[in-house]
N, C-alpha and C. Protein backbone atom coordinates (compact mmCIF):
# COMPACT_ATOMS: atom_id res chain seq x y z
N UNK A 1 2.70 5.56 29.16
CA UNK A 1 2.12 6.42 28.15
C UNK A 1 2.31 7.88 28.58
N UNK A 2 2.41 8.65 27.49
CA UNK A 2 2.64 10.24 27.88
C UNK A 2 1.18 10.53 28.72
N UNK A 3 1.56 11.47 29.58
CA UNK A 3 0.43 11.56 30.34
C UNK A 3 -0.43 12.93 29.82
N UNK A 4 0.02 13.56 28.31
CA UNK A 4 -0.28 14.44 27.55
C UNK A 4 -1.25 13.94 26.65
N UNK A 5 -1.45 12.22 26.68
CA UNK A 5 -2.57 11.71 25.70
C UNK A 5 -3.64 10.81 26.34
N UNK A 6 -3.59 10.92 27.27
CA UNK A 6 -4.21 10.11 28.70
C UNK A 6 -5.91 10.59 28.42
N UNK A 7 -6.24 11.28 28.24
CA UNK A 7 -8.07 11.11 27.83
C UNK A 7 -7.99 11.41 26.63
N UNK A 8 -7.29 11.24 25.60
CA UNK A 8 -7.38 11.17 24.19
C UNK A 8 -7.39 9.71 23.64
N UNK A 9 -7.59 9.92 22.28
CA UNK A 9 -7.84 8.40 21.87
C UNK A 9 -6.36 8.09 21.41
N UNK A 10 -5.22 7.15 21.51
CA UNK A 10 -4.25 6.96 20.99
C UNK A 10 -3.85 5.34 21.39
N UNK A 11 -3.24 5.15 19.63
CA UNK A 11 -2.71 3.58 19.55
C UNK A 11 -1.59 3.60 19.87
N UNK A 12 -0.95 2.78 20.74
CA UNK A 12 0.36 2.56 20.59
C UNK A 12 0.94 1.73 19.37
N UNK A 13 1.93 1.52 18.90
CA UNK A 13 2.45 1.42 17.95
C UNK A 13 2.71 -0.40 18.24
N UNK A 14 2.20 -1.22 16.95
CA UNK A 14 1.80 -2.62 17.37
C UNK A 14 2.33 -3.29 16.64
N UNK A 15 3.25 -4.32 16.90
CA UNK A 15 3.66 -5.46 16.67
C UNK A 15 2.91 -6.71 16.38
N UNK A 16 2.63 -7.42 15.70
CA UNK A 16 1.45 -8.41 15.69
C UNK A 16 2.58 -9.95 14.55
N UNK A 17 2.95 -11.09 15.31
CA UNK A 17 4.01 -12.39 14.56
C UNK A 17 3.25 -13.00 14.68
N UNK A 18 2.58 -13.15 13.28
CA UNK A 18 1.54 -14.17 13.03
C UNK A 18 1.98 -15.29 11.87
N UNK A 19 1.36 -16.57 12.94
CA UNK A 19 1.92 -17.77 11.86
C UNK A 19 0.74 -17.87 10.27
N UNK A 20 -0.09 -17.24 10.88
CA UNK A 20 -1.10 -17.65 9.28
C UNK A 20 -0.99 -16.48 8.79
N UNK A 21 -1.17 -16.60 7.51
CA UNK A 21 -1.70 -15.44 6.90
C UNK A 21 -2.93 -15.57 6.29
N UNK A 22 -3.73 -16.03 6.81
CA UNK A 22 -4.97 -16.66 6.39
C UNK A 22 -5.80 -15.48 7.62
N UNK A 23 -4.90 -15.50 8.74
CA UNK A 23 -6.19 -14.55 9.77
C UNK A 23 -6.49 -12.78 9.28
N UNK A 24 -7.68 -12.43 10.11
CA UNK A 24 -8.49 -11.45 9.29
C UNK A 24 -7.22 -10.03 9.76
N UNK A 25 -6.28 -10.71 10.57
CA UNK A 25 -5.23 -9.32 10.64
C UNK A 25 -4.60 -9.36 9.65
N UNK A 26 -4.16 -10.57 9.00
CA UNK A 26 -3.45 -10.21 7.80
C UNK A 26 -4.33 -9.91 6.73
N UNK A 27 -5.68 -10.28 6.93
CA UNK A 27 -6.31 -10.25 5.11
C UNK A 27 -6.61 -8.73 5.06
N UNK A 28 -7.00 -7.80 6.23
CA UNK A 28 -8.05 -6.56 6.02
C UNK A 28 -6.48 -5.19 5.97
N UNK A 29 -7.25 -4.05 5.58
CA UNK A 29 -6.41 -3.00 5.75
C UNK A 29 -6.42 -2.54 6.92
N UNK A 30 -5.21 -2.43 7.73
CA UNK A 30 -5.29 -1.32 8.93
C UNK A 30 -4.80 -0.12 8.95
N UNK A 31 -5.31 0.41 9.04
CA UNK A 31 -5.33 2.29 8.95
C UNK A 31 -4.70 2.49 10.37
N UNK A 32 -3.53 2.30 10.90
CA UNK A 32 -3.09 2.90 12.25
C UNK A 32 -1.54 2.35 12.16
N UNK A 33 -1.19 2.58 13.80
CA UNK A 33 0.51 1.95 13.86
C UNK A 33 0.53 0.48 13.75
N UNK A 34 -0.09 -0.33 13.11
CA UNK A 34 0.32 -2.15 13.24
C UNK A 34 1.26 -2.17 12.59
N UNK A 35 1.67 -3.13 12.35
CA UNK A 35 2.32 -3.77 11.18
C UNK A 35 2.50 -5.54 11.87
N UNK A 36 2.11 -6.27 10.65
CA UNK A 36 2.55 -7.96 10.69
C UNK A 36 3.49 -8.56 10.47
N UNK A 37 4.07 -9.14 11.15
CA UNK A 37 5.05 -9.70 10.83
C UNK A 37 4.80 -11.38 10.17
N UNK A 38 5.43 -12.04 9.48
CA UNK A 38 4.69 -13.26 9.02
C UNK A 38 5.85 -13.93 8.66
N UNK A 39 6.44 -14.89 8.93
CA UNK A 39 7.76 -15.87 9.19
C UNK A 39 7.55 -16.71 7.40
N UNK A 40 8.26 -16.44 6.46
CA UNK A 40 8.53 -16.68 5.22
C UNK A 40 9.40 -17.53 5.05
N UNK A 41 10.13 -18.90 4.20
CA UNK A 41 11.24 -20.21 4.18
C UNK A 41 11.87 -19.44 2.71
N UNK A 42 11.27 -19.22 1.87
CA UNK A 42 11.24 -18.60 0.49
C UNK A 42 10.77 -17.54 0.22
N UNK A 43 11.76 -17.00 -1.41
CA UNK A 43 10.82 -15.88 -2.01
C UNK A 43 9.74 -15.98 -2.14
N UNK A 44 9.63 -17.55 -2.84
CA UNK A 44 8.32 -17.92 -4.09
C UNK A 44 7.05 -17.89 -2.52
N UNK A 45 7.58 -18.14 -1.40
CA UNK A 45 6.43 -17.95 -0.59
C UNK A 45 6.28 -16.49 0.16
N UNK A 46 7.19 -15.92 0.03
CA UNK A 46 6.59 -14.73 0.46
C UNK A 46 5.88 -14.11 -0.56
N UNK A 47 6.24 -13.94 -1.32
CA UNK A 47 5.31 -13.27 -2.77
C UNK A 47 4.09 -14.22 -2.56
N UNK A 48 3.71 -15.30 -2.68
CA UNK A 48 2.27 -16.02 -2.25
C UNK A 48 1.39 -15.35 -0.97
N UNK A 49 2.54 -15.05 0.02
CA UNK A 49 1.65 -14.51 0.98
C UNK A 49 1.32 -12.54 0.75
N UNK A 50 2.49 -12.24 0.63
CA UNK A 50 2.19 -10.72 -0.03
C UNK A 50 0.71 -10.93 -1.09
N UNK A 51 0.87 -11.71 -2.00
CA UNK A 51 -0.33 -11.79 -2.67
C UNK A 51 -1.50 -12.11 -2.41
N UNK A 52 -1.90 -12.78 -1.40
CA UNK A 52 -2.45 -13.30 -1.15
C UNK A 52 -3.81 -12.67 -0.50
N UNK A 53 -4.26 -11.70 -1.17
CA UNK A 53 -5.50 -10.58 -0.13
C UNK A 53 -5.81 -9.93 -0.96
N UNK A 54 -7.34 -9.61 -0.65
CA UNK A 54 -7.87 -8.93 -1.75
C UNK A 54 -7.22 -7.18 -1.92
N UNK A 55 -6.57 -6.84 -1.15
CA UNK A 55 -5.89 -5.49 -1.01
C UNK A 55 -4.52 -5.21 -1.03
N UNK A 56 -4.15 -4.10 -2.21
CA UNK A 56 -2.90 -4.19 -2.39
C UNK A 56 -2.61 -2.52 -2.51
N UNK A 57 -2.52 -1.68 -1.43
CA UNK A 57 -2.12 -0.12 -1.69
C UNK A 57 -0.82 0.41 -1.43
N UNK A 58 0.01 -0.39 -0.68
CA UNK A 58 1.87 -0.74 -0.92
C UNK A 58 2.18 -1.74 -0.23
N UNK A 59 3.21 -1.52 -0.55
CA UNK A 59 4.59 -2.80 0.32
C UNK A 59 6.00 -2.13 0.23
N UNK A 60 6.36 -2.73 1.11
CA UNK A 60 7.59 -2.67 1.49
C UNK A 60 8.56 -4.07 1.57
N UNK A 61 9.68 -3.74 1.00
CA UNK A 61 10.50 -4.45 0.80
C UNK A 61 11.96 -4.64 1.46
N UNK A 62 12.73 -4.83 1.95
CA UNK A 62 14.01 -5.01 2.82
C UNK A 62 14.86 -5.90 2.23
N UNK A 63 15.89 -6.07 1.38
CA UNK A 63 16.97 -6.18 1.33
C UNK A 63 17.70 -5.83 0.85
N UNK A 64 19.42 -6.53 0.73
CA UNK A 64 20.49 -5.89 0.71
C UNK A 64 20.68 -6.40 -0.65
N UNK A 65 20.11 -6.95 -1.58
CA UNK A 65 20.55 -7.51 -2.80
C UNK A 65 19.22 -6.85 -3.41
N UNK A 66 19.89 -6.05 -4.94
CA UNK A 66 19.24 -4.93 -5.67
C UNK A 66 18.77 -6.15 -6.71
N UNK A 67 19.24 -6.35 -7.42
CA UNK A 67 18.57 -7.34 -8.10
C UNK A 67 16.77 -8.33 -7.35
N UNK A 68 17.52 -9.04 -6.35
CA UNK A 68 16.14 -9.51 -5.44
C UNK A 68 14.83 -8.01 -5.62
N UNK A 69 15.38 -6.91 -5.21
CA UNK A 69 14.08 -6.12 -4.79
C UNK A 69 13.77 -5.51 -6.23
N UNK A 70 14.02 -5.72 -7.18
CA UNK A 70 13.40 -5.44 -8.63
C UNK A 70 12.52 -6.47 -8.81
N UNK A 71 13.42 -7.82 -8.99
CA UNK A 71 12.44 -9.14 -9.35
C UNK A 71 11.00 -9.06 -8.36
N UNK A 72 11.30 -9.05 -6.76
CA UNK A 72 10.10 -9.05 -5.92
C UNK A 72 9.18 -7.95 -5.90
N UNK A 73 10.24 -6.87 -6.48
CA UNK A 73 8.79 -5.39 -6.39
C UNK A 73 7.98 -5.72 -7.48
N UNK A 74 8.63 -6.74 -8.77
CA UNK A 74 7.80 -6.77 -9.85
C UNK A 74 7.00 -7.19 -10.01
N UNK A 75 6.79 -8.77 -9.01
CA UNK A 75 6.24 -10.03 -8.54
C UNK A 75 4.60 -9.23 -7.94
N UNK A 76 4.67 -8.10 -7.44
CA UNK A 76 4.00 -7.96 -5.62
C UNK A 76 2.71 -7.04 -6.36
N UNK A 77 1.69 -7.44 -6.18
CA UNK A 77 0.96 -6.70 -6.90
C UNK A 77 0.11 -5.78 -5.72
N UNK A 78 1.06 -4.67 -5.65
CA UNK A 78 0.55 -2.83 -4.78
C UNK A 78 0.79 -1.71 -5.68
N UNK A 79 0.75 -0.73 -5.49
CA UNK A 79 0.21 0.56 -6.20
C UNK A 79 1.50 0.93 -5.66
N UNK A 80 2.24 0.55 -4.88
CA UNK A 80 3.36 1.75 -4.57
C UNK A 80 4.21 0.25 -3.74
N UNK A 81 5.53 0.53 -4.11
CA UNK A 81 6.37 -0.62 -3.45
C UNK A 81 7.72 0.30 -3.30
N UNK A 82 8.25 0.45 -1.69
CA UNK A 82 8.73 0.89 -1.18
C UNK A 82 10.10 -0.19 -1.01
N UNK A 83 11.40 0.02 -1.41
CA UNK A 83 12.90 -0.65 -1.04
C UNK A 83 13.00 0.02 0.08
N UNK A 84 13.47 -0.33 1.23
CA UNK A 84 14.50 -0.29 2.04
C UNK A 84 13.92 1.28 2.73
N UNK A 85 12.97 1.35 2.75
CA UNK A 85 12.42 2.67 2.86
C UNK A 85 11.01 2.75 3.26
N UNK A 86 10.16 4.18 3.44
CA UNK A 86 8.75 4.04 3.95
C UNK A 86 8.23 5.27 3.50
N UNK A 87 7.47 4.85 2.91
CA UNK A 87 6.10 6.64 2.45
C UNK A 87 7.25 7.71 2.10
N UNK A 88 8.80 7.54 1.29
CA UNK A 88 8.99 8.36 0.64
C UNK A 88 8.05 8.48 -0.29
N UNK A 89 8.18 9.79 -1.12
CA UNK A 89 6.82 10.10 -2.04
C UNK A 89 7.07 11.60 -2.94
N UNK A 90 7.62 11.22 -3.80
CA UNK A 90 7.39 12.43 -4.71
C UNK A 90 5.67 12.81 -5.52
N UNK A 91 5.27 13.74 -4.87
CA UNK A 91 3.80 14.25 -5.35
C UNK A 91 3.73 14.07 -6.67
N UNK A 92 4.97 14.03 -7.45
CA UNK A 92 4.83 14.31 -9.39
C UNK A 92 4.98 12.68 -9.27
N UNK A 93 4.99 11.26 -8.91
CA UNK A 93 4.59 10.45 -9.15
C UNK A 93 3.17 9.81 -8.75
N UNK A 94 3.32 8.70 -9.36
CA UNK A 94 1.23 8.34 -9.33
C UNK A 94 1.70 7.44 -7.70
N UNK A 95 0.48 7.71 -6.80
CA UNK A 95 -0.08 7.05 -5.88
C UNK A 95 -1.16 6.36 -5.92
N UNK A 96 -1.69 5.43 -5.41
CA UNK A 96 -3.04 4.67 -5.33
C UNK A 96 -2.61 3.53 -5.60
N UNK A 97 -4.08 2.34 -4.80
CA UNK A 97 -3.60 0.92 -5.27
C UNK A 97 -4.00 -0.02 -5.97
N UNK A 98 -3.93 -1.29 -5.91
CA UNK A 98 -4.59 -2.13 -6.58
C UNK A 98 -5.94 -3.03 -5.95
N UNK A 99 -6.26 -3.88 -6.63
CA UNK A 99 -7.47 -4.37 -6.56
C UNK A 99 -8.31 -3.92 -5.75
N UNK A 100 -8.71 -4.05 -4.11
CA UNK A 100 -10.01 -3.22 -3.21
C UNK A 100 -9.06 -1.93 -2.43
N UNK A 101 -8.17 -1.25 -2.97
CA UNK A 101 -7.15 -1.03 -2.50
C UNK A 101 -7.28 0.42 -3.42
N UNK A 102 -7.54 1.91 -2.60
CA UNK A 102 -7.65 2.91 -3.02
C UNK A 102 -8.90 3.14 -4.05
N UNK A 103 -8.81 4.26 -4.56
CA UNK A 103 -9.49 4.20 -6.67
C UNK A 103 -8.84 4.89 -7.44
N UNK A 104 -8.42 4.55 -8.22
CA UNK A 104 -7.25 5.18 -9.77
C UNK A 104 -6.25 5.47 -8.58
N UNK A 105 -5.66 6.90 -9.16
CA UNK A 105 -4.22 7.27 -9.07
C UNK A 105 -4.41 8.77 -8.83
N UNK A 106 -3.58 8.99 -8.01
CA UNK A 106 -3.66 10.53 -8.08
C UNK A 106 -1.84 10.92 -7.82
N UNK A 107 -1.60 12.23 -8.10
CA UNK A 107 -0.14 12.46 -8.38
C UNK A 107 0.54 12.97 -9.10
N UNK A 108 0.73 13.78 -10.15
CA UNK A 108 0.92 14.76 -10.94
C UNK A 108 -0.19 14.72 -11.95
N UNK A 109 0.14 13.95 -13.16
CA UNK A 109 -1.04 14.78 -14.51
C UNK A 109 -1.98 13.40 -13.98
N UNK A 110 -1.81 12.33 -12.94
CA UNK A 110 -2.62 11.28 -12.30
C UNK A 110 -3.80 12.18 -11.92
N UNK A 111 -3.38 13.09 -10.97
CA UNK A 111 -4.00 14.07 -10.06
C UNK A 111 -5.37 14.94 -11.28
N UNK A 112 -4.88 15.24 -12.06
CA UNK A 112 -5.78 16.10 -13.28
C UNK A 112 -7.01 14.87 -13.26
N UNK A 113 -6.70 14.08 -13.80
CA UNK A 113 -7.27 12.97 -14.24
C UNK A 113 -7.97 12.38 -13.63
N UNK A 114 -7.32 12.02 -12.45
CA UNK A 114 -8.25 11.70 -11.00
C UNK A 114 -9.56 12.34 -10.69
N UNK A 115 -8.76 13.93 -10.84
CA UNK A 115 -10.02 15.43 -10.01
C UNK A 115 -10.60 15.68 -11.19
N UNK A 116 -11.13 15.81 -11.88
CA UNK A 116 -11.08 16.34 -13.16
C UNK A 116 -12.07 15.10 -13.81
N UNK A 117 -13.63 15.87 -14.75
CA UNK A 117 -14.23 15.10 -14.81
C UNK A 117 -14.34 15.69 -16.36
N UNK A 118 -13.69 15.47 -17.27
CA UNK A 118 -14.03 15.65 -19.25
C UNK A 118 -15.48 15.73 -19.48
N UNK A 119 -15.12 16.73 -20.18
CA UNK A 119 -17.05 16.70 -20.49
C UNK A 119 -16.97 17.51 -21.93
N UNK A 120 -18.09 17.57 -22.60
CA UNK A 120 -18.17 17.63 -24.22
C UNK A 120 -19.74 18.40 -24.35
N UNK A 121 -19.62 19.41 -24.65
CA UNK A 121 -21.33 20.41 -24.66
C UNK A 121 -21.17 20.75 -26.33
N UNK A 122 -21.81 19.55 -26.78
CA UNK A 122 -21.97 20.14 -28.51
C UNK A 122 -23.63 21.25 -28.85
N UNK A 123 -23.74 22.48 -29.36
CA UNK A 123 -24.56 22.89 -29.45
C UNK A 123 -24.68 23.09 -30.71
N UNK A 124 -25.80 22.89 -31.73
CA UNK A 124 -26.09 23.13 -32.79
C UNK A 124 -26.73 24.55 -33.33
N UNK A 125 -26.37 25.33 -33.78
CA UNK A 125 -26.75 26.96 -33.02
C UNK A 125 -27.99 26.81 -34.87
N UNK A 126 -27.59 26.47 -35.79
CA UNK A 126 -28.39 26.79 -36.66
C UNK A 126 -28.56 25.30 -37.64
C-alpha cells in the first residue's frame, strides 16, 4: 500500500467470484471499489441474476455483438446501462435508478424537475 494512505481510511480495489447470487454481497448496494463477479451458462440466466435484487442504479454490459447488448440492455431493469464502458455520462441525459435504487432522475430538464418543487398561490383580491 502507498505509504501516503497508511493512517487514512482506504479500500483497496476488490474482486469478490461468487457462486450464488442469492448472498447479501450480491443482493445489497456497495458504495466503494468491489465489484462481483458471478459465473453465468446463458443470457436468459444472466438477465435472471442481473434481475434478481431489489436494486437497480446501473449495469454494465461487455460484449462484442451489438445486437446482444440492445436486446440485454433492454431486458436489465437499471436507470443507466453502460456497453463496453463505465460512468461515461453526459449531464444533459437523465441519471437515477430503479426500484430501491436512487429517487427520480436528475440530468438536464430531469434536473429542473428533480430540484424544483411547482407550486400554485391563487389569491382572490376582490
Amino acid at each position: 500500500m502507498d505509504e501516503r494512505l497508511s493512517e487514512g481510511f482506504y479500500l483497496e480495489p476488490t474482486i469478490y467470484i461468487q457462486e450464488d447470487p442469492k448472498t447479501r454481497l450480491c443482493q445489497e448496494e456497495i458504495f466503494g471499489p468491489v465489484v462481483t463477479l458471478i459465473p453465468f451458462d446463458t443470457e436468459e440466466e444472466a438477465l435472471e441474476i442481473a434481475n434478481d435484487t431489489e436494486y437497480g442504479l446501473n449495469a454494465v454490459i461487455w460484449t462484442e455483438n451489438l445486437t446482444r447488448a440492445h436486446r440485454v440492455s433492454h431486458h436489465v431493469r437499471a436507470g443507466t446501462i453502460w456497453v463496453n464502458c463505465w460512468f461515461v455520462r453526459d449531464l444533459r441525459a437523465p441519471f437515477g435508478g430503479m426500484k430501491k435504487s436512487g429517487i427520480g432522475r436528475e440530468g438536464g430538464q430531469y434536473s429542473i424537475d428533480f430540484f424544483t418543487e411547482a407550486k400554485n398561490i391563487c389569491i382572490a383580491l376582490k
